[in-house]
Structure formats: C-alpha cells, structure tokens
C-alpha atoms as a PDB file:
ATOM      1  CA  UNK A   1      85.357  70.996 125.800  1.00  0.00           C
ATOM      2  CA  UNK A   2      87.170  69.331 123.212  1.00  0.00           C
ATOM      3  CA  UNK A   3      86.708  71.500 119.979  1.00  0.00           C
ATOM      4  CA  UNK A   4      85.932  75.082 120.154  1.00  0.00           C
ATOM      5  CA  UNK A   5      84.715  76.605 116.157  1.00  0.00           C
ATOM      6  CA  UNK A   6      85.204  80.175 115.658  1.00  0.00           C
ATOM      7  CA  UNK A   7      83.368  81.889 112.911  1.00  0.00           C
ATOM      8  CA  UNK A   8      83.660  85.632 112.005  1.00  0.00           C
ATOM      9  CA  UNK A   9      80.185  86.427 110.479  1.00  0.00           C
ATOM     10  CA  UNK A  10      79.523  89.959 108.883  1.00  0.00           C
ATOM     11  CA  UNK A  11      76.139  90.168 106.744  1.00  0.00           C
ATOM     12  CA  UNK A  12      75.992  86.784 106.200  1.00  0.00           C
ATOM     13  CA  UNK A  13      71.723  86.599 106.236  1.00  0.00           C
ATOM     14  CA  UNK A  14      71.829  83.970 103.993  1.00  0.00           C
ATOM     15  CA  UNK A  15      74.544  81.462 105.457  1.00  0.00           C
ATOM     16  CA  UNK A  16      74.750  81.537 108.848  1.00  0.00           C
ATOM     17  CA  UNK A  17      71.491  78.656 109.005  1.00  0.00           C
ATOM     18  CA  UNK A  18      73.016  76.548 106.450  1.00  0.00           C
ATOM     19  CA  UNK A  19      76.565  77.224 107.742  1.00  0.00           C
ATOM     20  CA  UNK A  20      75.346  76.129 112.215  1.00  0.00           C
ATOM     21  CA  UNK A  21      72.839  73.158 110.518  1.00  0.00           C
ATOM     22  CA  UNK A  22      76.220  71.869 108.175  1.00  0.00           C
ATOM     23  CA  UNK A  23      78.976  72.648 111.393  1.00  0.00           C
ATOM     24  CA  UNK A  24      76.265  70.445 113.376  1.00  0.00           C
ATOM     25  CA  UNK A  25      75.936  67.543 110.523  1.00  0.00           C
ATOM     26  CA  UNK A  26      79.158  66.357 110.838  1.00  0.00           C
ATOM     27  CA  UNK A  27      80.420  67.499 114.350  1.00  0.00           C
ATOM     28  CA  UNK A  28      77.688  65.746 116.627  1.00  0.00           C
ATOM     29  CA  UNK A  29      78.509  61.967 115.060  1.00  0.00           C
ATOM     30  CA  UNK A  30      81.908  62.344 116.180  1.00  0.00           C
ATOM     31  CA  UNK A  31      81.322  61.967 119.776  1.00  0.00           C
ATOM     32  CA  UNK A  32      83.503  65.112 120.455  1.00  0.00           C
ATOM     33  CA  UNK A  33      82.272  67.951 122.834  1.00  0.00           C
ATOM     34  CA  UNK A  34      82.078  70.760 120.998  1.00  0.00           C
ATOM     35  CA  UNK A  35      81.377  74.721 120.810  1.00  0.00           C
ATOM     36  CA  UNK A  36      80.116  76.615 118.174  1.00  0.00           C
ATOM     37  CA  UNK A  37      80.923  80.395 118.576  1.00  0.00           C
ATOM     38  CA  UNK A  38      79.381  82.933 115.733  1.00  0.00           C
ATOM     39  CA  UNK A  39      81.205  86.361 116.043  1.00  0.00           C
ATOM     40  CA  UNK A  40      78.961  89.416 114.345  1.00  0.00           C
ATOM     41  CA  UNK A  41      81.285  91.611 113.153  1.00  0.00           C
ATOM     42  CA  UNK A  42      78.311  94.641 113.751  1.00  0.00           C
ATOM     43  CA  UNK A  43      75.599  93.051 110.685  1.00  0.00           C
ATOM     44  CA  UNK A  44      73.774  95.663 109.590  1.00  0.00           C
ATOM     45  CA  UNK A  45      71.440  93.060 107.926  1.00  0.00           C
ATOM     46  CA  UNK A  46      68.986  90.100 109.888  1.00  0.00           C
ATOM     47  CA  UNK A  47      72.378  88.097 110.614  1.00  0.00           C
ATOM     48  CA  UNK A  48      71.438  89.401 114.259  1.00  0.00           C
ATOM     49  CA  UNK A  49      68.138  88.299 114.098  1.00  0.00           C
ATOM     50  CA  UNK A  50      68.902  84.336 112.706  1.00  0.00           C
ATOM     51  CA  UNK A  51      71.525  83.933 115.237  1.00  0.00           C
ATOM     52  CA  UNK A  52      69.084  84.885 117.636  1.00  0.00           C
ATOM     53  CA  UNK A  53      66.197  82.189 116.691  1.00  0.00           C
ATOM     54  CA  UNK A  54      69.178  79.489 115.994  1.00  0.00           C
ATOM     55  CA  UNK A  55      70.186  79.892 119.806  1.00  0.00           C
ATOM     56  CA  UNK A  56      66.790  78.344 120.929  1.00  0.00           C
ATOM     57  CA  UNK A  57      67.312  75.289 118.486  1.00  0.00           C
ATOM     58  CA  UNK A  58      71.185  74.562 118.575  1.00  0.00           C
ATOM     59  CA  UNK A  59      72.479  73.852 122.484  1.00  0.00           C
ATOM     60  CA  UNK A  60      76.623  73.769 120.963  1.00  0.00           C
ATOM     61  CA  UNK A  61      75.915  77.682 119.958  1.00  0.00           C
ATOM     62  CA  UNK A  62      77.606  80.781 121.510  1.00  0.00           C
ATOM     63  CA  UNK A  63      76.974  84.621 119.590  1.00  0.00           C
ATOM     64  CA  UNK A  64      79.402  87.597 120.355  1.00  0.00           C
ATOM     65  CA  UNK A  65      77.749  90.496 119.303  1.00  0.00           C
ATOM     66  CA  UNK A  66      80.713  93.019 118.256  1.00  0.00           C
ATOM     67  CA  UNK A  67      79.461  96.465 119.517  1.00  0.00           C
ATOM     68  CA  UNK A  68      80.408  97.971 115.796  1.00  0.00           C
ATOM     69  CA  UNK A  69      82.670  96.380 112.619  1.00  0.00           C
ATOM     70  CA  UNK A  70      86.081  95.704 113.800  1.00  0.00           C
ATOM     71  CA  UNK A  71      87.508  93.653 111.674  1.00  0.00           C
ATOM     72  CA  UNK A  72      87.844  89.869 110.978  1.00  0.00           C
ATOM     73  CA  UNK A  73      90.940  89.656 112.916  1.00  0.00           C
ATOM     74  CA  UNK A  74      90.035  91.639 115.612  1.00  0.00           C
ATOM     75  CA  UNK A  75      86.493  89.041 115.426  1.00  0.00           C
ATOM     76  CA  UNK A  76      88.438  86.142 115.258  1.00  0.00           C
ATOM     77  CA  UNK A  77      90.940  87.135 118.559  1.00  0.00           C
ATOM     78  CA  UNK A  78      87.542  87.479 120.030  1.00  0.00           C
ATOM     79  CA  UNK A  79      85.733  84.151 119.541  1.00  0.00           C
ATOM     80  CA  UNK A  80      89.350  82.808 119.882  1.00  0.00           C
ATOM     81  CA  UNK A  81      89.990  84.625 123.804  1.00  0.00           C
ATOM     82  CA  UNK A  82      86.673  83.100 124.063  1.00  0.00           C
ATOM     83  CA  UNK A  83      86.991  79.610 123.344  1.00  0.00           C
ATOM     84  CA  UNK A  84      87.409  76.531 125.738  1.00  0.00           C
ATOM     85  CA  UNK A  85      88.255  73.881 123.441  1.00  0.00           C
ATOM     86  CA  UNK A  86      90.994  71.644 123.704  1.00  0.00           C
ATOM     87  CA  UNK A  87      91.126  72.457 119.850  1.00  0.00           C
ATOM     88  CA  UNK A  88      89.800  75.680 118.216  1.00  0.00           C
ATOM     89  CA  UNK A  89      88.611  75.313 114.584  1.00  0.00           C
ATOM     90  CA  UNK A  90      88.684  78.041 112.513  1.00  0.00           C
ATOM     91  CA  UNK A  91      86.393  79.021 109.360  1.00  0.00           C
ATOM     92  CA  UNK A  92      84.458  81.552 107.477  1.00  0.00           C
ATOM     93  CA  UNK A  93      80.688  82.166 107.147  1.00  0.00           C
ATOM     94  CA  UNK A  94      80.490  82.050 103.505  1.00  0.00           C
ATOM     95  CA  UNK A  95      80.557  78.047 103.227  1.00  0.00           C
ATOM     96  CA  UNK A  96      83.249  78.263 100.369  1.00  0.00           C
ATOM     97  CA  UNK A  97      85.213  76.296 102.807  1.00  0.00           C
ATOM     98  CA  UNK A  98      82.800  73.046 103.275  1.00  0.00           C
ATOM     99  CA  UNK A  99      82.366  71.791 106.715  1.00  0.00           C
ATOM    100  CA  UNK A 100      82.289  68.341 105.734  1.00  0.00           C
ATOM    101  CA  UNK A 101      86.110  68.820 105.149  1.00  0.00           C
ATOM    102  CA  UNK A 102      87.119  68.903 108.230  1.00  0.00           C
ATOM    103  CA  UNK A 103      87.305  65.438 109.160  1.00  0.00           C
ATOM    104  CA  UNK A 104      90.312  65.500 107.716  1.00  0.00           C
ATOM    105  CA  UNK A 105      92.042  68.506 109.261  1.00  0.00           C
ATOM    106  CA  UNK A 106      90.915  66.530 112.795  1.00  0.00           C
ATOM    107  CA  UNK A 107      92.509  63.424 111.819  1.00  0.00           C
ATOM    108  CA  UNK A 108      95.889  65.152 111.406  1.00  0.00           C
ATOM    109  CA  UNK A 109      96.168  66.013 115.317  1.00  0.00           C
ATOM    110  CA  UNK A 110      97.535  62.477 116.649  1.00  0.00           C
ATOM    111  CA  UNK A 111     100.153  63.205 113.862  1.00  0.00           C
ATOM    112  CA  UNK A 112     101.935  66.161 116.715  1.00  0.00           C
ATOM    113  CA  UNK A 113     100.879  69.319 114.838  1.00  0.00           C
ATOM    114  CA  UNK A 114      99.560  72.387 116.348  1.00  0.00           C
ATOM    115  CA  UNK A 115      98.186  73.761 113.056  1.00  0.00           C
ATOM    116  CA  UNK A 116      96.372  72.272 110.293  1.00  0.00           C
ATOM    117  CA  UNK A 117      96.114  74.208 107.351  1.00  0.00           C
ATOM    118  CA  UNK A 118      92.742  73.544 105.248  1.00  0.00           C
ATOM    119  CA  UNK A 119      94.986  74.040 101.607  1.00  0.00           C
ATOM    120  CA  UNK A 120      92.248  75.356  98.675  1.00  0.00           C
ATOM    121  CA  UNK A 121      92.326  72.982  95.893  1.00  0.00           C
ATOM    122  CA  UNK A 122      90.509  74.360  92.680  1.00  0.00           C
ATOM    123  CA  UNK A 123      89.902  77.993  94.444  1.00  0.00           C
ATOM    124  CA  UNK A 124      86.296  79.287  93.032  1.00  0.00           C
ATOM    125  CA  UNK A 125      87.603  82.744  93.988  1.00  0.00           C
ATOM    126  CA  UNK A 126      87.993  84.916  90.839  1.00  0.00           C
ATOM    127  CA  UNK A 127      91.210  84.717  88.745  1.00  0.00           C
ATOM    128  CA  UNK A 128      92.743  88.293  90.312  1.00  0.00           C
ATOM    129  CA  UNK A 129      92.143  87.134  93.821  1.00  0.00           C
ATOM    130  CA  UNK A 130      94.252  84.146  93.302  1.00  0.00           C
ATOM    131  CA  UNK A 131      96.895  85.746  91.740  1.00  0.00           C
ATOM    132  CA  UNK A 132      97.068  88.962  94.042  1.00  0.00           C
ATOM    133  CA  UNK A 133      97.152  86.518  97.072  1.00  0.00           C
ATOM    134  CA  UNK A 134      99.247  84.250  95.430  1.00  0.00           C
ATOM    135  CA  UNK A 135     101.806  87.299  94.621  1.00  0.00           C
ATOM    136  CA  UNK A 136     101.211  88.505  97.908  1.00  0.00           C
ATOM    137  CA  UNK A 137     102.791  85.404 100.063  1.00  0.00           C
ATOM    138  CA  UNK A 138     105.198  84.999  97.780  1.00  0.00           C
ATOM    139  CA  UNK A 139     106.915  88.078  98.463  1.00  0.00           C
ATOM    140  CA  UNK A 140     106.365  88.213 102.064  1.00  0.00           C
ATOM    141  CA  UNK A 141     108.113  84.477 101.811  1.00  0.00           C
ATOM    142  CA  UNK A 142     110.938  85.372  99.716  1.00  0.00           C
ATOM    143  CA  UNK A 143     111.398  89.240  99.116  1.00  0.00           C
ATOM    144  CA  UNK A 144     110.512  90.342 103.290  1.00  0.00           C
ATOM    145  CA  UNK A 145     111.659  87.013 104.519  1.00  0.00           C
ATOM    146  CA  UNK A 146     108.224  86.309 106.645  1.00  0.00           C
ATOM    147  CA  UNK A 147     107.825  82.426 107.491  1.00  0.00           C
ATOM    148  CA  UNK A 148     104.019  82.536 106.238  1.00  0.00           C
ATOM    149  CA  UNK A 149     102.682  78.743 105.127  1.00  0.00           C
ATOM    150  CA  UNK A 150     102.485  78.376 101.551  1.00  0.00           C
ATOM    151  CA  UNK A 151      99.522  76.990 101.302  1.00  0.00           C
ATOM    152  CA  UNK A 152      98.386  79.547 103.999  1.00  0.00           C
ATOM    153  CA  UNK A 153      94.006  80.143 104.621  1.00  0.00           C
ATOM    154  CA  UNK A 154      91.749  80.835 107.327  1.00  0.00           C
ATOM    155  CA  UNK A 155      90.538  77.118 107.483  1.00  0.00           C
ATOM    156  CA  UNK A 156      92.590  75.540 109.831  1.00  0.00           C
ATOM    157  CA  UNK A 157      92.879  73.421 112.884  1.00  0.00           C
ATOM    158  CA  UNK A 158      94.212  75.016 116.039  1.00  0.00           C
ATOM    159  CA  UNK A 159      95.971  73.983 119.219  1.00  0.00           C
ATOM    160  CA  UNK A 160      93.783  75.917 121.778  1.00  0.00           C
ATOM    161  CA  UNK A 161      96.765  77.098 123.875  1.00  0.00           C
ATOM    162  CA  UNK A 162      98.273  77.557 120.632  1.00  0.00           C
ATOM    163  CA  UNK A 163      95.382  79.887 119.572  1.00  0.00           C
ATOM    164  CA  UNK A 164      94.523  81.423 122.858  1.00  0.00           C
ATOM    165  CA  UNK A 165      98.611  82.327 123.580  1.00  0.00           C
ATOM    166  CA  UNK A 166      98.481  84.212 119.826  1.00  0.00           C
ATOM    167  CA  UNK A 167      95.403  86.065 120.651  1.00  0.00           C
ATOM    168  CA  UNK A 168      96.501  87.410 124.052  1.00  0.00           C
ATOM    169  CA  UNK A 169      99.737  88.975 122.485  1.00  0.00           C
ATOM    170  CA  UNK A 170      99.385  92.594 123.061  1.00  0.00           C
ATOM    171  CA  UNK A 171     100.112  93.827 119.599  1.00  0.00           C
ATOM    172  CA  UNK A 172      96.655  95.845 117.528  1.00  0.00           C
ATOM    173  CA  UNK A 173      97.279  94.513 114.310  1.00  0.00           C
ATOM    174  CA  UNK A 174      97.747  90.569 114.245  1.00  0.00           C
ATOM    175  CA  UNK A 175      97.929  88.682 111.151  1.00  0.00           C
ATOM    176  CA  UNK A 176      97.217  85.093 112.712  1.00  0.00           C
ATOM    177  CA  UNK A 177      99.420  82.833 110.125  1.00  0.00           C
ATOM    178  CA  UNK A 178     102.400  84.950 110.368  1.00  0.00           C
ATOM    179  CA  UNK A 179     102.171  84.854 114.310  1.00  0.00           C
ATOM    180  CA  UNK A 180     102.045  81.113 114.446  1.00  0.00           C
ATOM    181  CA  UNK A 181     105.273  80.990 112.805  1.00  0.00           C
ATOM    182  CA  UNK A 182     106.790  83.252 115.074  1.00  0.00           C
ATOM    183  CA  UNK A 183     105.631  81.171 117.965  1.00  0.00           C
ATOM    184  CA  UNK A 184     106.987  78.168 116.412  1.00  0.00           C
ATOM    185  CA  UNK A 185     104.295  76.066 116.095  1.00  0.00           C
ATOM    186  CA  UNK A 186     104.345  72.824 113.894  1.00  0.00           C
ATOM    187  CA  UNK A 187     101.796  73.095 111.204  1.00  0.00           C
ATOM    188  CA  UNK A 188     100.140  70.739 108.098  1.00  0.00           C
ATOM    189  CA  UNK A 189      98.742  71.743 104.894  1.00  0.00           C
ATOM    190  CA  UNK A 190      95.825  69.045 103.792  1.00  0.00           C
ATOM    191  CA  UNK A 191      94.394  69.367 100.711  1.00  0.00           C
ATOM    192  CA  UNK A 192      90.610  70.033 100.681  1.00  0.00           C
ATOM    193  CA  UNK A 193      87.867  71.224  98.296  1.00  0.00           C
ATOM    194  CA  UNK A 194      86.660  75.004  98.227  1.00  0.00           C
ATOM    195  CA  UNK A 195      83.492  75.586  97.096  1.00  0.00           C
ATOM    196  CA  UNK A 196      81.497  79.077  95.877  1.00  0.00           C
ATOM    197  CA  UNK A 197      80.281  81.222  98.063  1.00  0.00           C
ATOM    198  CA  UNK A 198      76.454  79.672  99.472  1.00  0.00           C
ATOM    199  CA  UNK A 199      74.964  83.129  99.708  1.00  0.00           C
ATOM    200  CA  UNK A 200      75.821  87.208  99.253  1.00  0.00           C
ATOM    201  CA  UNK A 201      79.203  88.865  98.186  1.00  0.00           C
ATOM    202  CA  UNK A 202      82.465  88.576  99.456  1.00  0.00           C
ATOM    203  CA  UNK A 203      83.634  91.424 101.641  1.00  0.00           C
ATOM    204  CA  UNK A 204      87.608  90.548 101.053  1.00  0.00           C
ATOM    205  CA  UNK A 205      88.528  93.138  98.447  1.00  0.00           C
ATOM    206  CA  UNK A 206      91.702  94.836  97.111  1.00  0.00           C
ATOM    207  CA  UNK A 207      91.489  97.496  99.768  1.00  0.00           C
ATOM    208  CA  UNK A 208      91.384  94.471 102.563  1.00  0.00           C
ATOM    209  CA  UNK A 209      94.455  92.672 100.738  1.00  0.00           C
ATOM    210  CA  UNK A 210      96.359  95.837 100.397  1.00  0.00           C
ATOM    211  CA  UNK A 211      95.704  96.754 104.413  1.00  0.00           C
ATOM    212  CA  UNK A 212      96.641  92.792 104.970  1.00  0.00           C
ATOM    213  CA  UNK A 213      99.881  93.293 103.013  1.00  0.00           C
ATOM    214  CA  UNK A 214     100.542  96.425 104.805  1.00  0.00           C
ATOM    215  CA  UNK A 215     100.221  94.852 108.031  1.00  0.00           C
ATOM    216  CA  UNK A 216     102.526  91.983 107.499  1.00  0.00           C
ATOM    217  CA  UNK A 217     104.870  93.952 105.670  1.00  0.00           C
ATOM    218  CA  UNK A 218     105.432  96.444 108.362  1.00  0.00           C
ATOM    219  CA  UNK A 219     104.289  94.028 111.248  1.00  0.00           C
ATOM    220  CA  UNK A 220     106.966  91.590 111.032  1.00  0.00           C
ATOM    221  CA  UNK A 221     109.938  92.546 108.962  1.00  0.00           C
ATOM    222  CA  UNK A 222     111.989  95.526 108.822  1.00  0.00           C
ATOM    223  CA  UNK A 223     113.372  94.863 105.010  1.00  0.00           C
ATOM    224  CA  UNK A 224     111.368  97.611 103.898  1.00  0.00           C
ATOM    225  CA  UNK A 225     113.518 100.348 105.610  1.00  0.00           C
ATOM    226  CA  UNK A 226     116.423  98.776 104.152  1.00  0.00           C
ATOM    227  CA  UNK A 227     115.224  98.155 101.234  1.00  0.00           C
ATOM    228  CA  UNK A 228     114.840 101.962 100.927  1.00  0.00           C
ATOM    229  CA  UNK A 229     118.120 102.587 102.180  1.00  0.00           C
ATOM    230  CA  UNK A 230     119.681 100.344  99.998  1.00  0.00           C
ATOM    231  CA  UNK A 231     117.701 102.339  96.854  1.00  0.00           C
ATOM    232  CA  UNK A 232     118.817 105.481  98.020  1.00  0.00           C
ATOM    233  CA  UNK A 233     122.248 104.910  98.437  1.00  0.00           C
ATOM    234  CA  UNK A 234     122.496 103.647  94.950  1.00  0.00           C
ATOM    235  CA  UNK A 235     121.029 106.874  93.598  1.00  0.00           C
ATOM    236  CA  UNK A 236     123.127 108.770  95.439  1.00  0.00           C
ATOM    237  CA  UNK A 237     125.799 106.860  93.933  1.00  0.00           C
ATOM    238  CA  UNK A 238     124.911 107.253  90.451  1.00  0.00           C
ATOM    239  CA  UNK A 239     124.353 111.120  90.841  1.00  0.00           C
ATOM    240  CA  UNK A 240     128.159 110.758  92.173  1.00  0.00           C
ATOM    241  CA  UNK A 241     129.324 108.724  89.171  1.00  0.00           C
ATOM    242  CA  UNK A 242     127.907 110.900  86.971  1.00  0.00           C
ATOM    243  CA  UNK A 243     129.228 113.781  88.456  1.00  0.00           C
ATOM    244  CA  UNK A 244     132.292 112.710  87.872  1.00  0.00           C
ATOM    245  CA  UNK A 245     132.035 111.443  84.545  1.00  0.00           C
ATOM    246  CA  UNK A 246     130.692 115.341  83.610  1.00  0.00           C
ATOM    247  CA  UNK A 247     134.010 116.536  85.515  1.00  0.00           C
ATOM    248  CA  UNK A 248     136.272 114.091  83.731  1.00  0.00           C
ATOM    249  CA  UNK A 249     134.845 114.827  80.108  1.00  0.00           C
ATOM    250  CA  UNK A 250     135.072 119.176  81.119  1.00  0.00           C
ATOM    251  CA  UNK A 251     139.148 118.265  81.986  1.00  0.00           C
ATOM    252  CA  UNK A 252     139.809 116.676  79.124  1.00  0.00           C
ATOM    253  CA  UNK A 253     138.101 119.028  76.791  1.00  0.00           C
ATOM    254  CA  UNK A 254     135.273 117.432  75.980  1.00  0.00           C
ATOM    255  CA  UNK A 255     132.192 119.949  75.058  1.00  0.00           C
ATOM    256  CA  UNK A 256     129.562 119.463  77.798  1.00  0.00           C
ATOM    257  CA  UNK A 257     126.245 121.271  77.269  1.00  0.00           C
ATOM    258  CA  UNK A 258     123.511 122.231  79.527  1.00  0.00           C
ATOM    259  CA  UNK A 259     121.131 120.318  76.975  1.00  0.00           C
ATOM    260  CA  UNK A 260     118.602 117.730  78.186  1.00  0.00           C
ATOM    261  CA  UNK A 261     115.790 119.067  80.090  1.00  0.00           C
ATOM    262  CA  UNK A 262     113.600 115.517  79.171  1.00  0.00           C
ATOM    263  CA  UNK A 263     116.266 113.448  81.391  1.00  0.00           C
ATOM    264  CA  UNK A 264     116.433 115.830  83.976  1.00  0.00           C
ATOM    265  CA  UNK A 265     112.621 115.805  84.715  1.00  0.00           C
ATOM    266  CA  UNK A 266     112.506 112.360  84.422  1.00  0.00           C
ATOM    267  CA  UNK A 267     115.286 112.273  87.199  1.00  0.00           C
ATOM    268  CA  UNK A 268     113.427 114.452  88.952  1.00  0.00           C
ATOM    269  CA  UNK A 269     110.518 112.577  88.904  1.00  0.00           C
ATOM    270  CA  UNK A 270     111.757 109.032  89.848  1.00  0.00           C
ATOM    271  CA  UNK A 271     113.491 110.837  92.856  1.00  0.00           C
ATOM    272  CA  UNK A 272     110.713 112.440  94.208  1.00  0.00           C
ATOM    273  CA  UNK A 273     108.304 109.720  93.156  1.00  0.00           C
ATOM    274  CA  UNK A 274     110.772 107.182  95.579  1.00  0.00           C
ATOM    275  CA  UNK A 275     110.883 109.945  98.205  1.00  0.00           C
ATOM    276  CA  UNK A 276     107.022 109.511  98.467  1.00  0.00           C
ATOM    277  CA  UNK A 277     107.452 105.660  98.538  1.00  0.00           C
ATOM    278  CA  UNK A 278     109.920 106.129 101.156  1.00  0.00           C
ATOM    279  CA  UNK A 279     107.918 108.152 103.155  1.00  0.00           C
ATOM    280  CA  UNK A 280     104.887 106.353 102.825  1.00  0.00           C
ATOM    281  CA  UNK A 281     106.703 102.928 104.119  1.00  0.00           C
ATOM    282  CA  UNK A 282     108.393 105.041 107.047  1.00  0.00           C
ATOM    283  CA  UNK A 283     104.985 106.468 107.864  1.00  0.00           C
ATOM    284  CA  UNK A 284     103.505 103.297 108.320  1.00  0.00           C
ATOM    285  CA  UNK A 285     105.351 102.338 110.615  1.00  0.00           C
ATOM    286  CA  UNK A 286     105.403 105.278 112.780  1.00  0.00           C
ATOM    287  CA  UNK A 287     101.205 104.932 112.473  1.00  0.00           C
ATOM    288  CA  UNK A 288     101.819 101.035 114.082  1.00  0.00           C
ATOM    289  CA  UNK A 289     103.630 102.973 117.034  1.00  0.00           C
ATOM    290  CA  UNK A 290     100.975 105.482 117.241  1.00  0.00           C
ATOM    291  CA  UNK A 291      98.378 103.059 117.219  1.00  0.00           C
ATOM    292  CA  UNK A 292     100.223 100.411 119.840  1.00  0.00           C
ATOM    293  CA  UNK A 293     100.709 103.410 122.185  1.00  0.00           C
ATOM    294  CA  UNK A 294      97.335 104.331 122.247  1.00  0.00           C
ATOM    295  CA  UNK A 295      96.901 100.878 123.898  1.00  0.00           C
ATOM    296  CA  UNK A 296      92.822 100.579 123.178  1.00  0.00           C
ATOM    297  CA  UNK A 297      91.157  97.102 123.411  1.00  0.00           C
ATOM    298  CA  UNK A 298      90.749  95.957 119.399  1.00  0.00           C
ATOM    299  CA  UNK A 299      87.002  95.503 119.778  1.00  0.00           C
ATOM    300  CA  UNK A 300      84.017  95.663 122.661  1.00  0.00           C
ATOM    301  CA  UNK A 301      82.047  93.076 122.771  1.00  0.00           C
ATOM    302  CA  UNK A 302      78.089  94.443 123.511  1.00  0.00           C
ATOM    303  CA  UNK A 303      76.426  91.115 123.672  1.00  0.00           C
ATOM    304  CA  UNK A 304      77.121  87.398 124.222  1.00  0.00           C
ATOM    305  CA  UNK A 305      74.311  85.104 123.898  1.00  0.00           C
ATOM    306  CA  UNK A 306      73.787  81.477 124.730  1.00  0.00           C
ATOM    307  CA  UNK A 307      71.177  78.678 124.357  1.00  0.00           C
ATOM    308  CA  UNK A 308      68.582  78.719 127.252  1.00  0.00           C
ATOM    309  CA  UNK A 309      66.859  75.084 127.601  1.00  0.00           C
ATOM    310  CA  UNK A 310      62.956  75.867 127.538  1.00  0.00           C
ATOM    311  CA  UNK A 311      61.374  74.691 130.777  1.00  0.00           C
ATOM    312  CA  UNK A 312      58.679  72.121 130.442  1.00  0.00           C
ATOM    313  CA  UNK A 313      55.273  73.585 131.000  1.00  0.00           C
ATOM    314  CA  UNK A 314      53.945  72.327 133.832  1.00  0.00           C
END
C-alpha cells in the first residue's frame, strides 16, 4: 500500500460523501495504491449509515466504528495503528482543508522529509480561533520551550513508520505535532488554501483548545512547576523586603501604623488567587499520572468495515 488517509469523522452527515467522492478524484489518477480509512468518533447522526452505503461503491474504503466518542486524537492513533501505507495522509472531515491540495504535500516526499505540514493560507476559521491558536503555539514555542511547527495543522503528510512509531507510544494523552518533534523527524510547511467548512458546525471549541493547551503544557514541559516556583519565591521575597523595610523605619523612629486594610486584602487576594493557580497546574499533572497508571486502551474499536465485491448473479 503506498498511501494510507486517515480521517477522524464525528457527525459529519453532510461531508463524509463529498469528502470519499473528492479523496477519490484526485487520488485514483495518480497511479498510487491507496487506503481510505474513515474513523467514527461514536456519530450520533446518519454518518454511520453513509459510510455504510459508500462501502459498497468505493473498493479504497476502510470504517472504524469507535464503540463511543473518544476523542480526535485517540481516533486518529486509531486509523493511524491501522494503516498500511508506505505514507499515511492525514485530514479532517469538514473539507475546509481541500483534497485537491494535496498534490502538493506528496510532491514534497523525494525532497527527504518525514512530515509535510499542509500550512493554512487565508484561514476561514473565525477571527478568535486564529488568534487563540495563534497565541497558543506561540507560547508553547517560546514561553514552555515545546518544538511545535509554526505553521503547525492536522493536514499533513506522514512517514508511515513515522506515524505508526508515534501512535504506539504508550502515553494517554498524545498531541501528534509535538510528538513528531520529539522523535526528530524532518518536517515541511507548504502553503495551501483552506476553505469553509462544506457542511455542519465545527466541534473544535474553546473548551477543546483549552484541554489541547493543557495537554501540551503539562505533557511535554515541566516550566510550569518552575515557573511557579520561581513566582513564589519572589513573593516570598518581597514579604521579606518589606519586612524589613517596616523594621528599619520602627528603629529609626519612624511612625508606622497599622493603617491599610485595602492593600492587605489585595495581598491577600493575589496570594491565594496564585496558590489556586499553583495548585491547579500541580494537579494536572498528578491527574496525567493517575490517568497513565490506570493503563486503559484510549478507545475500543466495536466495528471495522470493508468493501465486499458483489458477486455476479449467475
């Protein structure tokens, strides 16, 4: 098999014909073997259903039927752990990333790169998207030290041992981009276009992007914790400094009231406010331990389906 596509799908009724009949368009004139493997992240609409009736029509397609909603990462190690392809080509179901730009993600392989990045140009997500995702890889670049891509998406061009390695790694919470750095591998950006979404809503909200930012925050860097110790130590040193200041100005005679009760609560407040913080960050990562100890699969898979050829009546 030469290229292996991985699609996460979740209640995606209305793209997943437009999205197999597009992947097909300009996959089958290239001459390449190729896979086409639809991950339902548990639909709860007819996503099911199409998948079903495309699998009589479409001999390339594979469905893994998640036993309940994972995820997309934990979808994505799936059709990944399940892929044969020399290369695995990953993309969403909404069609904002066209298929017809991926001709030149594949032409970027003879140039020795594992990964090619699919870079947005003229994103049609809306404006606080950008900028929270924007915000979001630029601290994990510069502020947590994380080697994330900057032009970092989920349309990309994989090396399958590349993708298949990454996938196997025993940790619960992957964040794919972050773990190809780790492993080294040389990556691309290419410029291509990015289109609206075909059908539906987006399910990536500002709860996902928080839980993403929480994963890679506490995943791969341990700057948080000192981070925190570094705040706390200079609190502790200005209570100290002004401790002393208040004990210099009583020995030489300077009145000193009791008088202030506004900066004293807010004191109060910022301290236990960054106590909370502090706990918070340290509680996340105990919940990572928690949840790696517990050592349960990331997802059961209930049903994988293939194309059947028909037998000719007799």
């Amino acid at each position: 098999m030469d290229l292996s596509v991985v699609v996460p799908v979740l209640n995606e009724e209305g793209n997943v014909e437009a999205l197999i009949e597009r992947l097909c368009a300009v996959l089958r004139p290239t001459g390449e073997r190729f896979e086409l493997i639809v991950v339902d992240d548990g639909s709860s609409d007819s996503t099911p259903l199409r998948l079903r009736r495309l699998l009589q029509s479409v001999p390339e397609l594979r469905v893994l039927r998640l036993a309940r909603n994972y995820g997309q990462e934990a979808a994505v190690q799936a059709g990944m752990l399940a892929s044969r392809g020399r290369w695995v080509i990953q993309t969403d179901g909404d069609l904002q990333n066209p298929p017809e730009e991926l001709p030149k993600l594949l032409a970027e392989r003879a140039g020795g790169y594992e990964i090619i990045f699919g870079a947005r140009q003229h994103r049609r997500d809306p404006w606080h998207r950008v900028v929270a995702s924007r915000l979001l890889v630029w601290v994990m670049r510069h502020l947590l030290g994380i080697a994330l891509p900057p032009d970092v998406t989920t349309f990309r061009v994989i090396d399958g041992e590349v993708a298949r390695y990454i996938a196997r790694l025993p940790e619960k919470r992957k964040f794919f981009s972050a773990l190809a750095g780790w492993a080294g591998a040389r990556s691309i950006s290419v410029p291509v276009a990015h289109d609206e979404r075909h059908s539906g809503v987006t399910k990536y909200n500002l709860a996902r992007l928080v839980n993403h930012t929480f994963d890679l925050m506490v995943g791969f860097s341990v700057r948080p914790l000192r981070i925190i110790g570094a705040a706390g130590s200079l609190f502790a040193l200005a209570g100290v400094g002004f401790a002393l200041y208040r004990i210099v100005q009583k020995l030489l005679g300077y009145p000193v009231t009791l008088e202030g009760y506004t900066s004293i609560f807010s004191a109060v407040v910022i301290l236990g406010g960054f106590q909370l913080i502090a706990l918070s960050v340290i509680g996340e990562y105990v919940g990572r331990i928690f949840i790696q100890s517990q050592d349960r699969p990331l997802y059961r898979v209930a049903e994988e389906l293939a194309h059947v050829p028909t037998e000719p009546e007799p």
